[in-house]
PDB file of N, CA and C in Angstrom:
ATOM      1  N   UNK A   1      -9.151 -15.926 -58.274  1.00  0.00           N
ATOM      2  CA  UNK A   1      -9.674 -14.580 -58.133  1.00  0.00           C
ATOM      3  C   UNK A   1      -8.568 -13.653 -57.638  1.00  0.00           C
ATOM      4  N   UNK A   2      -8.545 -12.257 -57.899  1.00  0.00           N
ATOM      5  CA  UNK A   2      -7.385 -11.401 -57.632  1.00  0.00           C
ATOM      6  C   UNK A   2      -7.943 -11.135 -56.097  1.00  0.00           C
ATOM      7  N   UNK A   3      -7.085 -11.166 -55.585  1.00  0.00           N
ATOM      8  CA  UNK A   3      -6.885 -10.823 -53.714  1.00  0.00           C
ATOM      9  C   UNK A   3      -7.490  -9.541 -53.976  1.00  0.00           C
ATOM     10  N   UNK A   4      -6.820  -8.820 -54.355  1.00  0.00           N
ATOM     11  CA  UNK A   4      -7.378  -7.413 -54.548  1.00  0.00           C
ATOM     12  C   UNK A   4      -7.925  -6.566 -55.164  1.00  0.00           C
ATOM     13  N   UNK A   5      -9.197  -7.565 -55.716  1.00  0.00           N
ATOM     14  CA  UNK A   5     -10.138  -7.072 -56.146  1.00  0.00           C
ATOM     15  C   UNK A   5     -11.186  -5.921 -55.300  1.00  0.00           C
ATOM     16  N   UNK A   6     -10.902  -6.435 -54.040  1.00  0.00           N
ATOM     17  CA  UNK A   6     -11.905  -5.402 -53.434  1.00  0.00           C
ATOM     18  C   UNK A   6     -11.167  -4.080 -53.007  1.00  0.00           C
ATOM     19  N   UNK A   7      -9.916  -4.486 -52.696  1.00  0.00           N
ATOM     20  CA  UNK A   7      -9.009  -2.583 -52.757  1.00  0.00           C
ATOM     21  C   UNK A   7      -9.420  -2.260 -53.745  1.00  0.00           C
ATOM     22  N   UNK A   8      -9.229  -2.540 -55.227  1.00  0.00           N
ATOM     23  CA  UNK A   8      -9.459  -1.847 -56.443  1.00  0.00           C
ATOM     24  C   UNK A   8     -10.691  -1.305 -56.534  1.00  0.00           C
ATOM     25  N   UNK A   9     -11.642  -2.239 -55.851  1.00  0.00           N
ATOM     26  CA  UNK A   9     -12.763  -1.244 -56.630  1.00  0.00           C
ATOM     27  C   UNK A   9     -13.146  -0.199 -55.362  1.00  0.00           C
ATOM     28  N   UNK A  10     -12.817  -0.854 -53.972  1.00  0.00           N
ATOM     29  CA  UNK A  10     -12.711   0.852 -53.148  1.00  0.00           C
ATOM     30  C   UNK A  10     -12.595   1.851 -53.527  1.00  0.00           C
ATOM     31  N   UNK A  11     -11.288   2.114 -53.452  1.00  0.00           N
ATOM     32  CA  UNK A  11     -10.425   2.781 -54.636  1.00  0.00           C
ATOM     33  C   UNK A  11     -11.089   3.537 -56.082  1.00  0.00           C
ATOM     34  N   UNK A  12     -11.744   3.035 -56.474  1.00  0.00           N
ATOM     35  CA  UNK A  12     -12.853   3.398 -57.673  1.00  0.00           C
ATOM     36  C   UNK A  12     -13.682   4.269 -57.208  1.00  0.00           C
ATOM     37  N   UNK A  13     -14.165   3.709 -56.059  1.00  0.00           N
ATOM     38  CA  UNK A  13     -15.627   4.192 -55.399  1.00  0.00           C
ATOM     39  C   UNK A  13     -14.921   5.521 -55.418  1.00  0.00           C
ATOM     40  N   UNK A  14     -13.516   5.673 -54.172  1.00  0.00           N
ATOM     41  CA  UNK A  14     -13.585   6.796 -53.661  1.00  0.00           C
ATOM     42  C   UNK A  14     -13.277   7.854 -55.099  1.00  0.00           C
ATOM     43  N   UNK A  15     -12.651   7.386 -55.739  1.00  0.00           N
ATOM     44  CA  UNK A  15     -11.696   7.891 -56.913  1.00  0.00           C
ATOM     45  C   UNK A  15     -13.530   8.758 -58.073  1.00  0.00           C
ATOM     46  N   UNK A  16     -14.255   7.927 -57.668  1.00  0.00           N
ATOM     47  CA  UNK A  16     -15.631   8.643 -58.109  1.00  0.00           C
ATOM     48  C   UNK A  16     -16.095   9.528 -57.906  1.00  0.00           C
ATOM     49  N   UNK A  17     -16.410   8.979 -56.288  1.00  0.00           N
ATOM     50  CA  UNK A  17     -17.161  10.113 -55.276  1.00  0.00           C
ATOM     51  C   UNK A  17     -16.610  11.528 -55.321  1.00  0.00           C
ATOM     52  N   UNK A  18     -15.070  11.251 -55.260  1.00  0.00           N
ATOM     53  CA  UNK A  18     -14.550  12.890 -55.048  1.00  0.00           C
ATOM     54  C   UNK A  18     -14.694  13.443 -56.114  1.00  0.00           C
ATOM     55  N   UNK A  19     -14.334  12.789 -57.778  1.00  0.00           N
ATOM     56  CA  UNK A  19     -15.110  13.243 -58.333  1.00  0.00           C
ATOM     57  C   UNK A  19     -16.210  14.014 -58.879  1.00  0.00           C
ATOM     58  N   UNK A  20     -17.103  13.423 -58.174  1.00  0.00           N
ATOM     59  CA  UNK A  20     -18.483  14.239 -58.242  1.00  0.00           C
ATOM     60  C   UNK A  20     -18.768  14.834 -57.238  1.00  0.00           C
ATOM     61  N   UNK A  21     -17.884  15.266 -56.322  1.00  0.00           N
ATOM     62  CA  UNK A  21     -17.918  16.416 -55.479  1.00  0.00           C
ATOM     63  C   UNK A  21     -18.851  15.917 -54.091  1.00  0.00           C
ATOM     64  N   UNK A  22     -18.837  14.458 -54.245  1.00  0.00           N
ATOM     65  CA  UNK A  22     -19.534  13.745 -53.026  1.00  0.00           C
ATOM     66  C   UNK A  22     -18.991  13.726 -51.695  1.00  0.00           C
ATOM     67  N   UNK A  23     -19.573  14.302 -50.696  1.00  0.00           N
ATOM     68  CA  UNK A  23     -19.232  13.669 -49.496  1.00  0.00           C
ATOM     69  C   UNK A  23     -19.195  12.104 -49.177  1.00  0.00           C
ATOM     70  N   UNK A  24     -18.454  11.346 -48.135  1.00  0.00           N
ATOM     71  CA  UNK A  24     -18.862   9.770 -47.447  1.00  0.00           C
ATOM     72  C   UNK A  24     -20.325  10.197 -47.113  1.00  0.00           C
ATOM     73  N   UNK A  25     -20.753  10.577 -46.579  1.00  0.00           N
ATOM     74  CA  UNK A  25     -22.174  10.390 -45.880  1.00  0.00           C
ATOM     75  C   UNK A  25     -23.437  10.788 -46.686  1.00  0.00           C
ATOM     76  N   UNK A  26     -22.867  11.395 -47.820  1.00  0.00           N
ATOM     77  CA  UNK A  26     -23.841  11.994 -49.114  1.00  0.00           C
ATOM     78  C   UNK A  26     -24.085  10.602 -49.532  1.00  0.00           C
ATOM     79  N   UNK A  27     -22.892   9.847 -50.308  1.00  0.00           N
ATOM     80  CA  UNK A  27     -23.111   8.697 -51.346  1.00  0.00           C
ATOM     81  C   UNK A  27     -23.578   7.711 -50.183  1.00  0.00           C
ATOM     82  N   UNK A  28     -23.162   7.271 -48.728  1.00  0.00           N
ATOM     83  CA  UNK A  28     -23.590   6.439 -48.029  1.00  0.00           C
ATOM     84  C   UNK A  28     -24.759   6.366 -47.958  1.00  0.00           C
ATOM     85  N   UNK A  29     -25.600   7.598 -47.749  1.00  0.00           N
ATOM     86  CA  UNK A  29     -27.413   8.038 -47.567  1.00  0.00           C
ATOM     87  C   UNK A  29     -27.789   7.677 -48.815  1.00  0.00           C
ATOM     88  N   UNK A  30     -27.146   8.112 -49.963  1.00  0.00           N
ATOM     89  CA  UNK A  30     -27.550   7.854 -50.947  1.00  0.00           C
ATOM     90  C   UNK A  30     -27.807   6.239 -51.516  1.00  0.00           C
ATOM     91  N   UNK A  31     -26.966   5.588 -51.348  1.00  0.00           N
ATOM     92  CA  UNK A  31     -26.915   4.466 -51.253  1.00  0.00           C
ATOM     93  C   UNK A  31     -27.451   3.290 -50.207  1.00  0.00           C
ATOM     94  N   UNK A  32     -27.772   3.803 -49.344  1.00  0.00           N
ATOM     95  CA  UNK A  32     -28.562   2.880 -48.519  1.00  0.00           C
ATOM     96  C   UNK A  32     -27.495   2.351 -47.185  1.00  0.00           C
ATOM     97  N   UNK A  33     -26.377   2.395 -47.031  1.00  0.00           N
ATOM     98  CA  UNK A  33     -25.548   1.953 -46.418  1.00  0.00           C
ATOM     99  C   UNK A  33     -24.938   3.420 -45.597  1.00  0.00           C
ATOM    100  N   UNK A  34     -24.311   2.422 -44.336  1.00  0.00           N
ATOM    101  CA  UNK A  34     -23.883   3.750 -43.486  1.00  0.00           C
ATOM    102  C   UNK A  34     -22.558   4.301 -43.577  1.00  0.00           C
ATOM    103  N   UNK A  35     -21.908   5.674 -43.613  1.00  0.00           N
ATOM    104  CA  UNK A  35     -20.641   6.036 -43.905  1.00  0.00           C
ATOM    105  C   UNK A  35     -19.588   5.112 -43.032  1.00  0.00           C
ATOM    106  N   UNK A  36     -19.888   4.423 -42.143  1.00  0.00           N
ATOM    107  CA  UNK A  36     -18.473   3.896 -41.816  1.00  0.00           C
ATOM    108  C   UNK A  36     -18.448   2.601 -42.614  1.00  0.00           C
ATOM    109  N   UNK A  37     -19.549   1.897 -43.119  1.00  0.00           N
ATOM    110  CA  UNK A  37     -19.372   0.762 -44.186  1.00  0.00           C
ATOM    111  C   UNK A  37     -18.608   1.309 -45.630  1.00  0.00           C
ATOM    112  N   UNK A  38     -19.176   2.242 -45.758  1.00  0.00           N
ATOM    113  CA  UNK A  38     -18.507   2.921 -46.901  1.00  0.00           C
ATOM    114  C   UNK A  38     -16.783   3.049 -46.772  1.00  0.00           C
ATOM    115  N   UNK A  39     -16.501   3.965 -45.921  1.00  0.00           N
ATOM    116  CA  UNK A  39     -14.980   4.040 -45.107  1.00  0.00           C
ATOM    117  C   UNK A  39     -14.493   2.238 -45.394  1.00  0.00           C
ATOM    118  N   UNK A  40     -15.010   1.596 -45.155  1.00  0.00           N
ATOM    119  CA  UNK A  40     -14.309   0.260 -45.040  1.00  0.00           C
ATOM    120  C   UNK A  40     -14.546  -0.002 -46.499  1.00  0.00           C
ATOM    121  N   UNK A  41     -15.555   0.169 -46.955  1.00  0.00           N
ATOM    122  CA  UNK A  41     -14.990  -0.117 -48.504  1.00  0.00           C
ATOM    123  C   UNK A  41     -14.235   0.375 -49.221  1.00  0.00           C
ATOM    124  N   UNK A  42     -14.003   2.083 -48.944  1.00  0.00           N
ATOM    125  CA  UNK A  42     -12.800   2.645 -49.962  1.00  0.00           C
ATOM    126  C   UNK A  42     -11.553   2.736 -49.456  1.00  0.00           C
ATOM    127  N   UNK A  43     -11.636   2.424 -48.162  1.00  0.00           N
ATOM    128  CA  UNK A  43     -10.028   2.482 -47.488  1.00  0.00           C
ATOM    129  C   UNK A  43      -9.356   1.006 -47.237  1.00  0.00           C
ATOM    130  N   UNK A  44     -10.173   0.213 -46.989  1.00  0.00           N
ATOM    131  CA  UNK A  44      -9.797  -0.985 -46.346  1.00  0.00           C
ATOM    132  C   UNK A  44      -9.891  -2.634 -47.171  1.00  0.00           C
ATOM    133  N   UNK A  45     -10.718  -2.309 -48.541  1.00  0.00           N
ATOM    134  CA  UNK A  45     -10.962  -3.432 -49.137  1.00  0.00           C
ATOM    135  C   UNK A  45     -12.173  -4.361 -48.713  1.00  0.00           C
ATOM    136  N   UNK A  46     -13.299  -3.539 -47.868  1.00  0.00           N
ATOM    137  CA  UNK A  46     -14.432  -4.321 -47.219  1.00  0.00           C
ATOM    138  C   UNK A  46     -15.033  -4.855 -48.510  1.00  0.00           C
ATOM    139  N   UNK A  47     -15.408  -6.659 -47.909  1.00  0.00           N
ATOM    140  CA  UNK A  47     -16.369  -6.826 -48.862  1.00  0.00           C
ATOM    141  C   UNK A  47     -17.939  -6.752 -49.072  1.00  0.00           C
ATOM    142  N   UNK A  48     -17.785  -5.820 -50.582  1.00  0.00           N
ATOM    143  CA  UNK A  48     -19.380  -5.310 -50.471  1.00  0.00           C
ATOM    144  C   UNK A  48     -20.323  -6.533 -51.674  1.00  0.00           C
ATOM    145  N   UNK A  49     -21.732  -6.561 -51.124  1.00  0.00           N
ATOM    146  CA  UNK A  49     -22.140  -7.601 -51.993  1.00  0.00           C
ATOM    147  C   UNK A  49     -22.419  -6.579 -53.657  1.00  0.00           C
ATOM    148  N   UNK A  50     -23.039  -7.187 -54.983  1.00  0.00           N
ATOM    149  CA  UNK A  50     -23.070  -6.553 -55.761  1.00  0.00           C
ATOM    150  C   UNK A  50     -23.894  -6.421 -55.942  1.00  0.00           C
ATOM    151  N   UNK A  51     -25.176  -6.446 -54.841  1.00  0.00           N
ATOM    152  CA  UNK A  51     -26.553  -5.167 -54.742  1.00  0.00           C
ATOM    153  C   UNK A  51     -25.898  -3.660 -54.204  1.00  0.00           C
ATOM    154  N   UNK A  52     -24.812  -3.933 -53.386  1.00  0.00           N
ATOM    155  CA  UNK A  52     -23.817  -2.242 -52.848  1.00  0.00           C
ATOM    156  C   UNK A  52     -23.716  -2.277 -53.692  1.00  0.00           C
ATOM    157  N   UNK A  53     -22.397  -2.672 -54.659  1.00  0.00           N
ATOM    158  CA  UNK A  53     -22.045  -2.060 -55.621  1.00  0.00           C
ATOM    159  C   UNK A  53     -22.647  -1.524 -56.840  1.00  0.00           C
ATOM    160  N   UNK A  54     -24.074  -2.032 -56.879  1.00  0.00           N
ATOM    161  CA  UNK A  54     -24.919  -1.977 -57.558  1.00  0.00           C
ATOM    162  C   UNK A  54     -25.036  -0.648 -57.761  1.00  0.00           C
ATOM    163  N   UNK A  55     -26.094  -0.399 -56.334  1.00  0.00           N
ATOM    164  CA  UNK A  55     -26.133   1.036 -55.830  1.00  0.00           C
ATOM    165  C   UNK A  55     -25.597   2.223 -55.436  1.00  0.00           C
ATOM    166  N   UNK A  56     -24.028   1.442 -54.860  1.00  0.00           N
ATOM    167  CA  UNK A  56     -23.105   2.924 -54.982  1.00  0.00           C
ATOM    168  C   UNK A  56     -23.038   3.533 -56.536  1.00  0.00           C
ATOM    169  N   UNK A  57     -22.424   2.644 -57.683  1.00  0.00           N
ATOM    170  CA  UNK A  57     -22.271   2.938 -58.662  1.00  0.00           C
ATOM    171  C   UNK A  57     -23.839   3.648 -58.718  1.00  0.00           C
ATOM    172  N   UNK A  58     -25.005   3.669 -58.797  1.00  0.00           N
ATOM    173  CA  UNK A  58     -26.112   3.944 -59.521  1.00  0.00           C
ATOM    174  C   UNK A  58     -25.968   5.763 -58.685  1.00  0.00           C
ATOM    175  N   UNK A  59     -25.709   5.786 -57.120  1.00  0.00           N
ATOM    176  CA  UNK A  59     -25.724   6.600 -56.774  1.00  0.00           C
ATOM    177  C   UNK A  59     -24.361   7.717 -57.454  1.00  0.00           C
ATOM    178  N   UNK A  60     -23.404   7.333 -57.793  1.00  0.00           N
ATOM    179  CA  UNK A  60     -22.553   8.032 -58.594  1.00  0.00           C
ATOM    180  C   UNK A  60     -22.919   8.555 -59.685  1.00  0.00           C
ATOM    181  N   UNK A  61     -24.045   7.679 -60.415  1.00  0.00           N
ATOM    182  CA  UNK A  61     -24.482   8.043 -61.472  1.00  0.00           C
ATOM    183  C   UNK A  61     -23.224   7.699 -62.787  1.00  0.00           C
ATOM    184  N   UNK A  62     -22.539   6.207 -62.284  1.00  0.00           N
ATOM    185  CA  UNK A  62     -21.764   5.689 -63.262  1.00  0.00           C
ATOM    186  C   UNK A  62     -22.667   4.273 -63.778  1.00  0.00           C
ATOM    187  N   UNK A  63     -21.790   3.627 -64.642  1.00  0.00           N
ATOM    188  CA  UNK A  63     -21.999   1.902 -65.293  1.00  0.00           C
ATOM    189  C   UNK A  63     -21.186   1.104 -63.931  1.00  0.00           C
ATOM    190  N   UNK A  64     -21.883   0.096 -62.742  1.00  0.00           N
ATOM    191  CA  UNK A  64     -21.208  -1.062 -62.499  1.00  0.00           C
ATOM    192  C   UNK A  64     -19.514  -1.095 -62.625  1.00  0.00           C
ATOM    193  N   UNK A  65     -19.376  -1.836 -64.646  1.00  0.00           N
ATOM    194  CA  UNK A  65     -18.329  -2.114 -65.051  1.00  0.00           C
ATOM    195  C   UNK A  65     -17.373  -0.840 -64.773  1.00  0.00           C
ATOM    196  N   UNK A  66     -17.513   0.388 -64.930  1.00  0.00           N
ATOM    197  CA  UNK A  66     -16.567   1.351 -64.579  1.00  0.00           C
ATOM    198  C   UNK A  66     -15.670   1.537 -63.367  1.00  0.00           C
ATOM    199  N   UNK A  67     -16.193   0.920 -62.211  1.00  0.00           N
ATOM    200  CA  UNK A  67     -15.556   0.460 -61.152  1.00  0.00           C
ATOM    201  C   UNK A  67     -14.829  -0.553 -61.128  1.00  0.00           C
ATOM    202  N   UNK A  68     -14.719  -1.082 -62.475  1.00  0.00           N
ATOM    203  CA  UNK A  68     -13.466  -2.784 -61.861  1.00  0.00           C
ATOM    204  C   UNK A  68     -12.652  -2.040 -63.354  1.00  0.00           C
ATOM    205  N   UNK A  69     -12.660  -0.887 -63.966  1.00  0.00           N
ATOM    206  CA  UNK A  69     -11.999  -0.419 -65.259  1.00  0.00           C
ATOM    207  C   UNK A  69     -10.372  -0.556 -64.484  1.00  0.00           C
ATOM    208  N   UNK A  70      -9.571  -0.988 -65.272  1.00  0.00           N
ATOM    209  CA  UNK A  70      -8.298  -0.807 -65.544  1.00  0.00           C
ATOM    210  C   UNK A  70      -7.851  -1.745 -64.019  1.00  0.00           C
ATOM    211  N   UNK A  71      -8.898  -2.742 -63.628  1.00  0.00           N
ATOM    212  CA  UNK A  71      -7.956  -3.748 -62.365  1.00  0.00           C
ATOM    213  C   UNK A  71      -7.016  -3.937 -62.973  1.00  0.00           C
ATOM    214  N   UNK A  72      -5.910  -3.874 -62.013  1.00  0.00           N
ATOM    215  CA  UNK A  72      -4.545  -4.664 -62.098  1.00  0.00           C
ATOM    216  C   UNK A  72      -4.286  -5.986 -62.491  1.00  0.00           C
ATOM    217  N   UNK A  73      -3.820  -6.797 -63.598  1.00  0.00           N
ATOM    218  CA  UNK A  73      -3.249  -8.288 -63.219  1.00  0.00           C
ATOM    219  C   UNK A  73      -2.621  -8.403 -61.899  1.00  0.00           C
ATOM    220  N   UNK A  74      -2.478  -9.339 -61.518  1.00  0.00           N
ATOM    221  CA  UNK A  74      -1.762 -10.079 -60.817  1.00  0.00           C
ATOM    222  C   UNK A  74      -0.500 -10.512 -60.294  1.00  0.00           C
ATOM    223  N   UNK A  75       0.173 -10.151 -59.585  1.00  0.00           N
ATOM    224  CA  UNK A  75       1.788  -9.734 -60.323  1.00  0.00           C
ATOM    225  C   UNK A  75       2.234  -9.923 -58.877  1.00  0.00           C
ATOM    226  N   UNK A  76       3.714  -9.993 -58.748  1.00  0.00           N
ATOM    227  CA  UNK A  76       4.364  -9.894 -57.474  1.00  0.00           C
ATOM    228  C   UNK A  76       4.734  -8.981 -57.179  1.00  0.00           C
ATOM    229  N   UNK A  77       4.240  -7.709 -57.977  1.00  0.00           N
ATOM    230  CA  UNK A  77       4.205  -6.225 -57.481  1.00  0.00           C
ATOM    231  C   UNK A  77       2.969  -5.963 -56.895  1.00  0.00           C
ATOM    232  N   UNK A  78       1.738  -6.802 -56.842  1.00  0.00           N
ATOM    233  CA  UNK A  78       0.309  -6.470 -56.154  1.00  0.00           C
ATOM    234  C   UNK A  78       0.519  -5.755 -55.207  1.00  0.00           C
ATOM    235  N   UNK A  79       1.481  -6.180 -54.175  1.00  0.00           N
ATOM    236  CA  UNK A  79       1.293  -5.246 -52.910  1.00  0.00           C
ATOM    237  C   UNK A  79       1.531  -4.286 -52.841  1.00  0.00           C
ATOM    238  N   UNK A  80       2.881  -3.842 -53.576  1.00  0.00           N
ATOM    239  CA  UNK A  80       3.158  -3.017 -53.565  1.00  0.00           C
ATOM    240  C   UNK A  80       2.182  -1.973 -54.539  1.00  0.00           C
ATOM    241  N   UNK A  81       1.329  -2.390 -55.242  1.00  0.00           N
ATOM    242  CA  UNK A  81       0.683  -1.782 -55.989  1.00  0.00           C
ATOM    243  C   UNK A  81      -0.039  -1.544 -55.266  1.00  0.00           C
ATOM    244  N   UNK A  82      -1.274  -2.022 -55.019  1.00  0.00           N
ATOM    245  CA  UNK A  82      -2.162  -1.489 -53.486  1.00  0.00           C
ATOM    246  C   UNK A  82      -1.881  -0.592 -52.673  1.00  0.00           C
ATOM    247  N   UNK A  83      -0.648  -1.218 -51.854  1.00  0.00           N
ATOM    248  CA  UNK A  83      -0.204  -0.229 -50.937  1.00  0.00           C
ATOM    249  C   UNK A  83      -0.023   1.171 -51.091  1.00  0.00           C
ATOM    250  N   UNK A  84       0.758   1.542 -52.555  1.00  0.00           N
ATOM    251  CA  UNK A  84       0.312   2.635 -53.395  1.00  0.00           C
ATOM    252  C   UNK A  84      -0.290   3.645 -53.585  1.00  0.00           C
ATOM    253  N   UNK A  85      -1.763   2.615 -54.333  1.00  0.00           N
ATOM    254  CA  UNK A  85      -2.960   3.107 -54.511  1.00  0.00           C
ATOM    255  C   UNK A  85      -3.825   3.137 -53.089  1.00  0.00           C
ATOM    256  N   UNK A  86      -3.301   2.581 -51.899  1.00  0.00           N
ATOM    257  CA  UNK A  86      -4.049   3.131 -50.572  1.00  0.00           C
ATOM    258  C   UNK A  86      -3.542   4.249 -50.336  1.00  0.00           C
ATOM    259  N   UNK A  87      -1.885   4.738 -50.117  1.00  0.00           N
ATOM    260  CA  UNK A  87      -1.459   5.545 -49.391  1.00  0.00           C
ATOM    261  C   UNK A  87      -1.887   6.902 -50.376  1.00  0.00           C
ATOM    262  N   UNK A  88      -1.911   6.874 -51.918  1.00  0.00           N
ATOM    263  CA  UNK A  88      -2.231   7.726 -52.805  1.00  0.00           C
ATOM    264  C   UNK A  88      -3.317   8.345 -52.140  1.00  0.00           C
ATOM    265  N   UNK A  89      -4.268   6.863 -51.722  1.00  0.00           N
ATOM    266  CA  UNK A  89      -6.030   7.465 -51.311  1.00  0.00           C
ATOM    267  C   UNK A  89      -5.908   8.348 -50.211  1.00  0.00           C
ATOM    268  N   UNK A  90      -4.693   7.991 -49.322  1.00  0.00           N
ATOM    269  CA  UNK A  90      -5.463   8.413 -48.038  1.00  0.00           C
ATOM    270  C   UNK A  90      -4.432  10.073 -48.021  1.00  0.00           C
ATOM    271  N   UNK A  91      -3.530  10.292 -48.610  1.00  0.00           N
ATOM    272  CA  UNK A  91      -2.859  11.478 -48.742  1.00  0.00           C
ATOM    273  C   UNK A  91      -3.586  12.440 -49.769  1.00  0.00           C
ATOM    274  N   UNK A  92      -4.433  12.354 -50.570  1.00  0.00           N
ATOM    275  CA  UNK A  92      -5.218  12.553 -51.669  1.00  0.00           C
ATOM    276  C   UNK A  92      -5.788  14.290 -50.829  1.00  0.00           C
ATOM    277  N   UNK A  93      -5.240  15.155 -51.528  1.00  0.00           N
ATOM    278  CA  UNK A  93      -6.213  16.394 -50.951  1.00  0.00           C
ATOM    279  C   UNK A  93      -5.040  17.248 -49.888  1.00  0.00           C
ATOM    280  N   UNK A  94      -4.360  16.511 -49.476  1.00  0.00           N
ATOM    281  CA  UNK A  94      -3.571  16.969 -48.477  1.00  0.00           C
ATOM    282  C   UNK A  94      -2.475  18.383 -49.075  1.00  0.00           C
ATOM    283  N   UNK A  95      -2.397  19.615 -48.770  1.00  0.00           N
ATOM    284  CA  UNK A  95      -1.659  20.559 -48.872  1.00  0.00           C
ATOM    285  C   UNK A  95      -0.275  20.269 -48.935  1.00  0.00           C
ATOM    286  N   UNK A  96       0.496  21.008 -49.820  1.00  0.00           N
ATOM    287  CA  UNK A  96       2.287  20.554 -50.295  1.00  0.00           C
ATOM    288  C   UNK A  96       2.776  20.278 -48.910  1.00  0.00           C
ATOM    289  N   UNK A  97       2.833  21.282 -47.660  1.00  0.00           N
ATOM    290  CA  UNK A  97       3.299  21.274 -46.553  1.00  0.00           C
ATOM    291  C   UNK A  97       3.012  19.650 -45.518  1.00  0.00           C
ATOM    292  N   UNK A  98       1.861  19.355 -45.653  1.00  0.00           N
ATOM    293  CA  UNK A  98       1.276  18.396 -45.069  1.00  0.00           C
ATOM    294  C   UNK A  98       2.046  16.970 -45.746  1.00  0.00           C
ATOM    295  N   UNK A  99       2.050  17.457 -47.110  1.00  0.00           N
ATOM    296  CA  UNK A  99       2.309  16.187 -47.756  1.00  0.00           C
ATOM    297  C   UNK A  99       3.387  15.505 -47.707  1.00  0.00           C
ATOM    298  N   UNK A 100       4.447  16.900 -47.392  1.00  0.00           N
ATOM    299  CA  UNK A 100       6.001  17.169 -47.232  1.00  0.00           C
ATOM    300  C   UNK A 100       6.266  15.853 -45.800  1.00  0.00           C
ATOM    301  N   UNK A 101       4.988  16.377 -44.630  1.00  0.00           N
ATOM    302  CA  UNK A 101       5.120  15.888 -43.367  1.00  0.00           C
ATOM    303  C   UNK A 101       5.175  14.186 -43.608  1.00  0.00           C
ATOM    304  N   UNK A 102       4.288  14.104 -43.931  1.00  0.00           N
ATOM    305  CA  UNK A 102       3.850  12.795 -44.217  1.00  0.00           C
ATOM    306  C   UNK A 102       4.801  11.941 -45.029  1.00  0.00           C
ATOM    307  N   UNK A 103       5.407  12.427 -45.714  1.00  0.00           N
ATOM    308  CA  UNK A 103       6.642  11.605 -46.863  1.00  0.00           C
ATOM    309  C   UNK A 103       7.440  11.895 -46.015  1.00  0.00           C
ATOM    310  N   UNK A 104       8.204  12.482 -45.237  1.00  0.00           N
ATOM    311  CA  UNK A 104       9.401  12.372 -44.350  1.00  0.00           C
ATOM    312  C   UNK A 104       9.031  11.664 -43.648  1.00  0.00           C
ATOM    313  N   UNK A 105       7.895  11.269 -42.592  1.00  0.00           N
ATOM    314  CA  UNK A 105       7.450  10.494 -41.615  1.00  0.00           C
ATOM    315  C   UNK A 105       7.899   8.799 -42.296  1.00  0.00           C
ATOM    316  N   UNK A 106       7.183   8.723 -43.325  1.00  0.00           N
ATOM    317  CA  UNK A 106       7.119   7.611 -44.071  1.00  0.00           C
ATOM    318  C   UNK A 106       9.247   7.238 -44.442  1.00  0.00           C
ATOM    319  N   UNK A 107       9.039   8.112 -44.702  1.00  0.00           N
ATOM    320  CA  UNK A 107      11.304   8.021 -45.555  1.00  0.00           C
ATOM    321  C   UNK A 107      11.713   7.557 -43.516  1.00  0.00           C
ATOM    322  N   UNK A 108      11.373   7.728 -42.884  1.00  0.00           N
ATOM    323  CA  UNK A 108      11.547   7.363 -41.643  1.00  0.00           C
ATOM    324  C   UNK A 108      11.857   6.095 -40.772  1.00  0.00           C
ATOM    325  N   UNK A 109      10.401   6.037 -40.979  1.00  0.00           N
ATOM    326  CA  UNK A 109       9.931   4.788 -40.650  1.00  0.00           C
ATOM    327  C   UNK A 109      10.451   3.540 -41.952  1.00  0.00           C
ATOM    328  N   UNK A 110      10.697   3.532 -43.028  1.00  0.00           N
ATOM    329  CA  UNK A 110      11.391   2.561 -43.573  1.00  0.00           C
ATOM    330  C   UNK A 110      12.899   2.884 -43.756  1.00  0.00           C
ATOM    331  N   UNK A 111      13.264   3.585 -43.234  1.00  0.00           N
ATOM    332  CA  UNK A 111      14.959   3.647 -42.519  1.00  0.00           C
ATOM    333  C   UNK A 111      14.790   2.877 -41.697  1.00  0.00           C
ATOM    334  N   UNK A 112      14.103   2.904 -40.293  1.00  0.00           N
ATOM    335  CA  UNK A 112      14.273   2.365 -39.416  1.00  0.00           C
ATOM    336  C   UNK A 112      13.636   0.820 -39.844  1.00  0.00           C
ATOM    337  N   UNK A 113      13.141   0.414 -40.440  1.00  0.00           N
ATOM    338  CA  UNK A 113      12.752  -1.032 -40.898  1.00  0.00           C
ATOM    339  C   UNK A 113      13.813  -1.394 -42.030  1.00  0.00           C
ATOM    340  N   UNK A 114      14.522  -0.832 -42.747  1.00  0.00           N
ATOM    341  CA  UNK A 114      15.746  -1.339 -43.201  1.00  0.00           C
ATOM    342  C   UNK A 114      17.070  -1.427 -42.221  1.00  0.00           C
ATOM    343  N   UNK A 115      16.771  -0.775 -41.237  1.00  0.00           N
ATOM    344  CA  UNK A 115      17.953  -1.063 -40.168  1.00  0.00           C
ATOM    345  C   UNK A 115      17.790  -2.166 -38.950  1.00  0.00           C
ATOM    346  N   UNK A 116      16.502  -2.853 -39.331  1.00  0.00           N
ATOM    347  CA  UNK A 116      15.839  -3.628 -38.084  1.00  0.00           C
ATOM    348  C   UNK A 116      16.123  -5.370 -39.034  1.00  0.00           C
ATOM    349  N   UNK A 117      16.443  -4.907 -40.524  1.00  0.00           N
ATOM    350  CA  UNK A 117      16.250  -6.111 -41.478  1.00  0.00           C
ATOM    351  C   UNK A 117      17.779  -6.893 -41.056  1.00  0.00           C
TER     352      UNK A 117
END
């Protein structure tokens, strides 16, 4: 089974929700589950059973299968692929200025972890 199957379809969820102009606590109510379970599913890779996924998807008003569309193989780039598609998620929305902050912070902090190697 792919490790990261459950980032991916987080990732989906959230990649939906904003989509359709959903709040966390809109699709959470909607779905039966509480916004910080949700939070752990689109940020963190929580595992949800596939009565959630059932219902998030139904509450999106997508197909199930549309949430596992275009998983990744398997690769020794996974992490780095994830890691990616998390930091994509969680910078997602953020203003040029902000974004600016955040990518220098980051060019930073792996200076200083290539100088610690």
């Amino acid at each position: 089974m792919r490790k990261n199957i459950y980032l991916h379809v987080g990732a989906r969820i959230r990649q939906e929700r904003l989509k359709a102009g959903m709040t966390m606590q809109k699709l959470a109510a909607l779905s039966g589950i509480s916004p910080s379970f949700l939070a752990y599913i689109e940020h963190n890779g929580r595992k949800a059973s596939l009565e959630t996924i059932d219902r998030l998807a139904g509450s999106l008003q997508i197909q199930v299968h549309e949430l596992f569309m275009d998983l990744p193989e398997e690769s020794k780039e996974d992490a780095l692929s994830v890691g990616c598609a998390r930091f994509k998620s969680l910078v997602r929305g953020l203003d040029e200025r902000r974004l600016d902050a955040v990518l220098a912070s980051v060019k930073a902090i792996c200076k200083a972890f290539a100088a610690d190697a």
